[in-house]
N, C-alpha and C. Protein backbone atom coordinates (compact mmCIF):
# COMPACT_ATOMS: atom_id res chain seq x y z
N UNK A 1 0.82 -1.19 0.00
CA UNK A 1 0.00 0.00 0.00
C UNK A 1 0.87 1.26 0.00
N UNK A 2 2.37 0.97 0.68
CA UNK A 2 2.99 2.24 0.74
C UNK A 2 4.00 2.97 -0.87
N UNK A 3 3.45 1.70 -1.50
CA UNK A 3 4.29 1.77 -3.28
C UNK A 3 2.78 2.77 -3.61
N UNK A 4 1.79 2.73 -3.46
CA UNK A 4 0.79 3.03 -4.06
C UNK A 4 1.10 4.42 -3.72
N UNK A 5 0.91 5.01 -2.93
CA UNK A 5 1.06 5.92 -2.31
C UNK A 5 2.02 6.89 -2.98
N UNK A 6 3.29 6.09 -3.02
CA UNK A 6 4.35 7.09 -3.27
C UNK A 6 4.42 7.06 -5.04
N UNK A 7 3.59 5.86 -5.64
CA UNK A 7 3.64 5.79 -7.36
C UNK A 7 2.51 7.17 -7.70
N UNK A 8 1.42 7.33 -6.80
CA UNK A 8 0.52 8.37 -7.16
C UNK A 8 0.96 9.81 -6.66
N UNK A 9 1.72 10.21 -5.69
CA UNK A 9 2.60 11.30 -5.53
C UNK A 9 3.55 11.35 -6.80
N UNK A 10 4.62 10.52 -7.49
CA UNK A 10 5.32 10.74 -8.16
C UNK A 10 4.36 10.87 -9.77
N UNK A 11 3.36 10.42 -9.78
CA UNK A 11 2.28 10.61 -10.69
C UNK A 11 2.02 12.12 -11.00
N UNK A 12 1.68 12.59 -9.40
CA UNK A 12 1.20 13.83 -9.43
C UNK A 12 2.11 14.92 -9.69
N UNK A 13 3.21 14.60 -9.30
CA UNK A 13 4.55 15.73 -9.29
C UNK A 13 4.81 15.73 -10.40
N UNK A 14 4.78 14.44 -11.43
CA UNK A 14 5.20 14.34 -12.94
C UNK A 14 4.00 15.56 -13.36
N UNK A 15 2.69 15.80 -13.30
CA UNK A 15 2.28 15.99 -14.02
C UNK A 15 2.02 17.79 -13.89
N UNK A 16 2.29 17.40 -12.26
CA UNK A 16 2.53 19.03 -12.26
C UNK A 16 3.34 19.99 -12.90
N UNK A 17 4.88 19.39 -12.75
CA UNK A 17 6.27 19.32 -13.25
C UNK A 17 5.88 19.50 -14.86
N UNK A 18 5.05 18.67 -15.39
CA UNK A 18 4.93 19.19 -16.74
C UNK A 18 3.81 20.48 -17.17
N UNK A 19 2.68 20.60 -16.62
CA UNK A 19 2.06 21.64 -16.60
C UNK A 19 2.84 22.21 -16.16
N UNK A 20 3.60 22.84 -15.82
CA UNK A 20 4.37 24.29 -15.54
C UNK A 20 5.17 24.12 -16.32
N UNK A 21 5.81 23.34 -16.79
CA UNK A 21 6.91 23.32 -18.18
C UNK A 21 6.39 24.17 -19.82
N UNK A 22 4.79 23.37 -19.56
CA UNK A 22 4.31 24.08 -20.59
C UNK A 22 3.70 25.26 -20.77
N UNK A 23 3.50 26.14 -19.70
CA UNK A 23 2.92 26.96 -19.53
C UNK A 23 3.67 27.97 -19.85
N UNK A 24 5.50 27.39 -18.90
CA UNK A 24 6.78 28.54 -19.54
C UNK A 24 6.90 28.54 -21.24
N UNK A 25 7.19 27.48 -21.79
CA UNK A 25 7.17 27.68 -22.67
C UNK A 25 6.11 28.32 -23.81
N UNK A 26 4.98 28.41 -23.40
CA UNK A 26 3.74 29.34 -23.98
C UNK A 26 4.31 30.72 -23.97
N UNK A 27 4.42 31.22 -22.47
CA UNK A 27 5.24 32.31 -22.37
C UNK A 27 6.18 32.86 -23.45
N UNK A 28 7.37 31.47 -23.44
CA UNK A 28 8.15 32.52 -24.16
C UNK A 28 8.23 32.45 -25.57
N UNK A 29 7.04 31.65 -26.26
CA UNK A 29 6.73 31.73 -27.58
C UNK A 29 6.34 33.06 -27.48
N UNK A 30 5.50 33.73 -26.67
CA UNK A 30 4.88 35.03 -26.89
C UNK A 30 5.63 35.78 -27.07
N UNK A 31 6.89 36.31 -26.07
CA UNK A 31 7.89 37.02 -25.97
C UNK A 31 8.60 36.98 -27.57
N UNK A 32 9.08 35.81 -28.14
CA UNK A 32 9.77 35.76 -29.25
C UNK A 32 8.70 36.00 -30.56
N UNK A 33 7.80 36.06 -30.61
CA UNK A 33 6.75 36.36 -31.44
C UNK A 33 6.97 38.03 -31.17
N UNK A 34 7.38 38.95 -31.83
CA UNK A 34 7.36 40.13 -31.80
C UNK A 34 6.62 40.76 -33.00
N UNK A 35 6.15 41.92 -33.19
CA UNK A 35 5.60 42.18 -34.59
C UNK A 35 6.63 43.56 -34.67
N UNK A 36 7.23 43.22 -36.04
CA UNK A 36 7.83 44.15 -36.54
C UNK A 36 7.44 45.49 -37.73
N UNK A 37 8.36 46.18 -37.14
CA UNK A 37 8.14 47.38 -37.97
C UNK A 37 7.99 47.44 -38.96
N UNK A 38 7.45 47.66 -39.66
CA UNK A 38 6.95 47.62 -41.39
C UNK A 38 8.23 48.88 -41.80
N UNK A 39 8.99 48.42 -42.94
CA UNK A 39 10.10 50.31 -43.49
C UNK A 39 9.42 50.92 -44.29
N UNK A 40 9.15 52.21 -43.69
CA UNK A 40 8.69 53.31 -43.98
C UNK A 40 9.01 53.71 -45.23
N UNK A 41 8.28 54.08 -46.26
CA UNK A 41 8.41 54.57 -47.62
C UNK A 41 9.47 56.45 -47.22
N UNK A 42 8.38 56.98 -46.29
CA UNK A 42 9.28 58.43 -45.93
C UNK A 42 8.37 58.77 -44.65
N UNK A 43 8.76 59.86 -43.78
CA UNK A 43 8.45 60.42 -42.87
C UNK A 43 6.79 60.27 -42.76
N UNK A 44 6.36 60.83 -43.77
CA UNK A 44 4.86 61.27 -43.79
C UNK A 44 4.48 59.40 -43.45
N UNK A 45 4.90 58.61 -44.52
CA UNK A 45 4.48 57.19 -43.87
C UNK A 45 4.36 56.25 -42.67
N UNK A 46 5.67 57.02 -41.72
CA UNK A 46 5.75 56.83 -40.57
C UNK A 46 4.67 57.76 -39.21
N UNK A 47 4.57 58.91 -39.51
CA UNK A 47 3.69 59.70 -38.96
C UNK A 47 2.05 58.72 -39.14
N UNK A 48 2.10 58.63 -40.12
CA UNK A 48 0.61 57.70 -40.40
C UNK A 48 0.51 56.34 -39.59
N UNK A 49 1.64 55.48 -39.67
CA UNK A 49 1.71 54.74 -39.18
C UNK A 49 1.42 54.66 -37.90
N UNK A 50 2.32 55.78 -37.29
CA UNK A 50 2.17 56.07 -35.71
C UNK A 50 0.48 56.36 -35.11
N UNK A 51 0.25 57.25 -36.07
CA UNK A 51 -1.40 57.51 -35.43
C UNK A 51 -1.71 56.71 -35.74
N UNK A 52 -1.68 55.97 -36.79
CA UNK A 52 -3.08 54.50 -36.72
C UNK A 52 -2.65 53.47 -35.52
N UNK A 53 -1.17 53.52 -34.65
CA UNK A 53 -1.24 52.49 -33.78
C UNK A 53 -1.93 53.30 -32.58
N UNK A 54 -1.90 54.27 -32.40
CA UNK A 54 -2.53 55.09 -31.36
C UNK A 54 -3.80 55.25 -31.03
N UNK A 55 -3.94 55.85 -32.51
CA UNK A 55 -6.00 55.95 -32.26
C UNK A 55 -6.83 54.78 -33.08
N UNK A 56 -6.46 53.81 -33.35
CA UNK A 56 -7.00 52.74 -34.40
C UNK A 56 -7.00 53.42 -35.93
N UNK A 57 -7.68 51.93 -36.14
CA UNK A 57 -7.84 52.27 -37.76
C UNK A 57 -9.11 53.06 -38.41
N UNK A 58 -9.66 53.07 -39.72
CA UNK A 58 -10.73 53.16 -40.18
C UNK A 58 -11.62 52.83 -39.77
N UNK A 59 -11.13 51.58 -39.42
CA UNK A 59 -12.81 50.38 -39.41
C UNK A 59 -13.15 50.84 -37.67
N UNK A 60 -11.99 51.26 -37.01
CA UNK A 60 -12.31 51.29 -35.59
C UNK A 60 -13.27 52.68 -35.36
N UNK A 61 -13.23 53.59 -36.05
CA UNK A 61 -14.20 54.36 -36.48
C UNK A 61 -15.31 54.63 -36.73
N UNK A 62 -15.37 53.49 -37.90
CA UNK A 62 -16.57 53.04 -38.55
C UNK A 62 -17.71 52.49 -37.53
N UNK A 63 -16.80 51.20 -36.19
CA UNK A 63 -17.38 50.56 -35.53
C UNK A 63 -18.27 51.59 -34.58
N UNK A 64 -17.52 52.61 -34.51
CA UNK A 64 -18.12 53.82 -33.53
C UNK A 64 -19.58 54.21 -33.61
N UNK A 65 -19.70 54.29 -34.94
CA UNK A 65 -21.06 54.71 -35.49
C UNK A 65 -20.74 56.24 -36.05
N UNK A 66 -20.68 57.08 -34.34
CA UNK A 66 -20.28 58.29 -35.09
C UNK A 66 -19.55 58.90 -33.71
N UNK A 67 -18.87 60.76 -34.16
CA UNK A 67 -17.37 60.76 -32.90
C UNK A 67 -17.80 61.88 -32.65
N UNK A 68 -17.75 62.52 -31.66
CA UNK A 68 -17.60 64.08 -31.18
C UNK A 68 -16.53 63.96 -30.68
N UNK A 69 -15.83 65.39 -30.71
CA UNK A 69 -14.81 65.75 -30.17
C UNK A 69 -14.88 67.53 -30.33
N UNK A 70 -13.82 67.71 -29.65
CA UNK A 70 -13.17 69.25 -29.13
C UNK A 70 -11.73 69.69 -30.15
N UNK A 71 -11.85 70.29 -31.25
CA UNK A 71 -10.97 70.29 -31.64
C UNK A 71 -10.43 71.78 -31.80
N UNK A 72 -8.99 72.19 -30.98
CA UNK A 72 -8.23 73.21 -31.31
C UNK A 72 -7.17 73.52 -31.56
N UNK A 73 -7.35 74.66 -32.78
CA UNK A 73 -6.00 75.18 -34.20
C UNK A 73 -5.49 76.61 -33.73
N UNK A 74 -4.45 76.53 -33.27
CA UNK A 74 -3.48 77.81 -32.72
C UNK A 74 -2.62 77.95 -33.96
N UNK A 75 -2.72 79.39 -34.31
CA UNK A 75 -1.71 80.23 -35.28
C UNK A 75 -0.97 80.12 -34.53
N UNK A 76 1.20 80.42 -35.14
CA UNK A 76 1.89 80.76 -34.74
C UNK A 76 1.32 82.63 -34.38
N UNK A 77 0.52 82.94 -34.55
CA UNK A 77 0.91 84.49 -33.70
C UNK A 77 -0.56 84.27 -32.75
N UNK A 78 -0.12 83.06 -32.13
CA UNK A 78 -1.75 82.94 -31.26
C UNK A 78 -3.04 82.92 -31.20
N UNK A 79 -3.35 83.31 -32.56
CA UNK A 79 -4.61 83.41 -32.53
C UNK A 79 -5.59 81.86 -32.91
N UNK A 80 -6.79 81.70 -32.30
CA UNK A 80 -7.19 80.32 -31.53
C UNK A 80 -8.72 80.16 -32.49
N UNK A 81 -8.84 78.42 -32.60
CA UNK A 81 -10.01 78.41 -33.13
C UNK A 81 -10.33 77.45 -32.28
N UNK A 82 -11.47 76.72 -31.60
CA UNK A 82 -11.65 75.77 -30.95
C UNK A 82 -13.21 75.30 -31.36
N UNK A 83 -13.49 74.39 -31.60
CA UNK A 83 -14.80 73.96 -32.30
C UNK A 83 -14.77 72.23 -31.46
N UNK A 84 -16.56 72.11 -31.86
CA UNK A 84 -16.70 70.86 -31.23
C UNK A 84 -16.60 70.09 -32.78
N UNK A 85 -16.79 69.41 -33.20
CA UNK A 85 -16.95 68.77 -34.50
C UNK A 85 -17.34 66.86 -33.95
N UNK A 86 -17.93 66.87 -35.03
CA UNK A 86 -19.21 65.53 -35.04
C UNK A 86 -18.77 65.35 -36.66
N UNK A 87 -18.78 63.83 -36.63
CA UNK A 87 -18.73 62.92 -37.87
C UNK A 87 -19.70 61.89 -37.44
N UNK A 88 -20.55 61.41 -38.43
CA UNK A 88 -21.51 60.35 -38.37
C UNK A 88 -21.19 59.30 -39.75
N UNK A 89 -20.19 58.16 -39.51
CA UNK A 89 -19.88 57.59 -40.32
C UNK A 89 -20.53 56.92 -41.73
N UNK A 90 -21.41 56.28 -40.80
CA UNK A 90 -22.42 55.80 -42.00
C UNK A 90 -22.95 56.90 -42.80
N UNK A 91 -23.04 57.83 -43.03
CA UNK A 91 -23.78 58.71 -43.68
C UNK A 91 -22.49 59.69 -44.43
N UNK A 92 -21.66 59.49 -43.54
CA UNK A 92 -20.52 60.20 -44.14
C UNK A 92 -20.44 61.77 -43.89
N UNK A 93 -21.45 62.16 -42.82
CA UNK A 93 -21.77 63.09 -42.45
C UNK A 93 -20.86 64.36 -41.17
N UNK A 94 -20.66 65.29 -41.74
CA UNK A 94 -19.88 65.81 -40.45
C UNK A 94 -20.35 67.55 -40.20
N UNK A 95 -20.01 68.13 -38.94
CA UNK A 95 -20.76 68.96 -38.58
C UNK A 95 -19.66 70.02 -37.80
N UNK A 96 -19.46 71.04 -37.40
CA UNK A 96 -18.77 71.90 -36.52
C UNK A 96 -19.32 72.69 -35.89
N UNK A 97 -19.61 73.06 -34.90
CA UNK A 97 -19.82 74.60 -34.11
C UNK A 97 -18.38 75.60 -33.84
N UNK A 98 -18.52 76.70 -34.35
CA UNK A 98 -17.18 76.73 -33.44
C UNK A 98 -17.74 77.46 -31.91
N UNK A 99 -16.57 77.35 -31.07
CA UNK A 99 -16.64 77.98 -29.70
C UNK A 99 -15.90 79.30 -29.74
N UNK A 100 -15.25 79.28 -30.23
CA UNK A 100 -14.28 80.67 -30.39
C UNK A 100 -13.34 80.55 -31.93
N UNK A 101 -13.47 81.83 -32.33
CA UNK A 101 -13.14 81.74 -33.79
C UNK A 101 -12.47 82.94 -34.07
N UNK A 102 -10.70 83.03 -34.30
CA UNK A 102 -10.55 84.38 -34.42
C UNK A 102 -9.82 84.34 -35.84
């Protein structure tokens, strides 16, 4: 009875011992899976690039339905435009108020 005992402990430790083996190695498939940089045609391609990893894509847009936001354009000699602006995708529709307009 005391083989039994110690064959189902060494059972259990095997199998633990391997669930955690595989779990590291999941890990560091992830780690070595990197996604690389696409080379930039020129600057302007990279700028694009950058905002689409930031604010999504098109479609993440699209999914929105439609966007308000606060948008404000400062001259170099200070002078300020600040508007709310609305796009309604499906319709293709867009709208502005301004708040201050100089």
């Amino acid at each position: 009875m005391i083989s039994y005992s110690k064959l189902s402990i060494a059972i259990l430790l095997a199998m633990l011992v391997a669930a955690c083996a595989n779990g590291t190695k999941e890990g560091k498939s992830e780690e070595i899976s990197a996604v690389e940089l696409p080379k930039f045609q020129n600057k302007g391609h990279e700028l694009v690039y950058e905002m689409i990893e930031k604010t999504g894509s098109y479609q993440d847009l699209l999914d929105l339905k439609d966007v308000v936001y606060e948008y404000t354009y400062r001259t170099p000699d200070q002078k300020e435009d600040v508007s709310i602006e609305s796009y309604i995708f499906d319709g293709e529709l867009s709208h502005a108020n301004y708040l201050k307009h100089e």
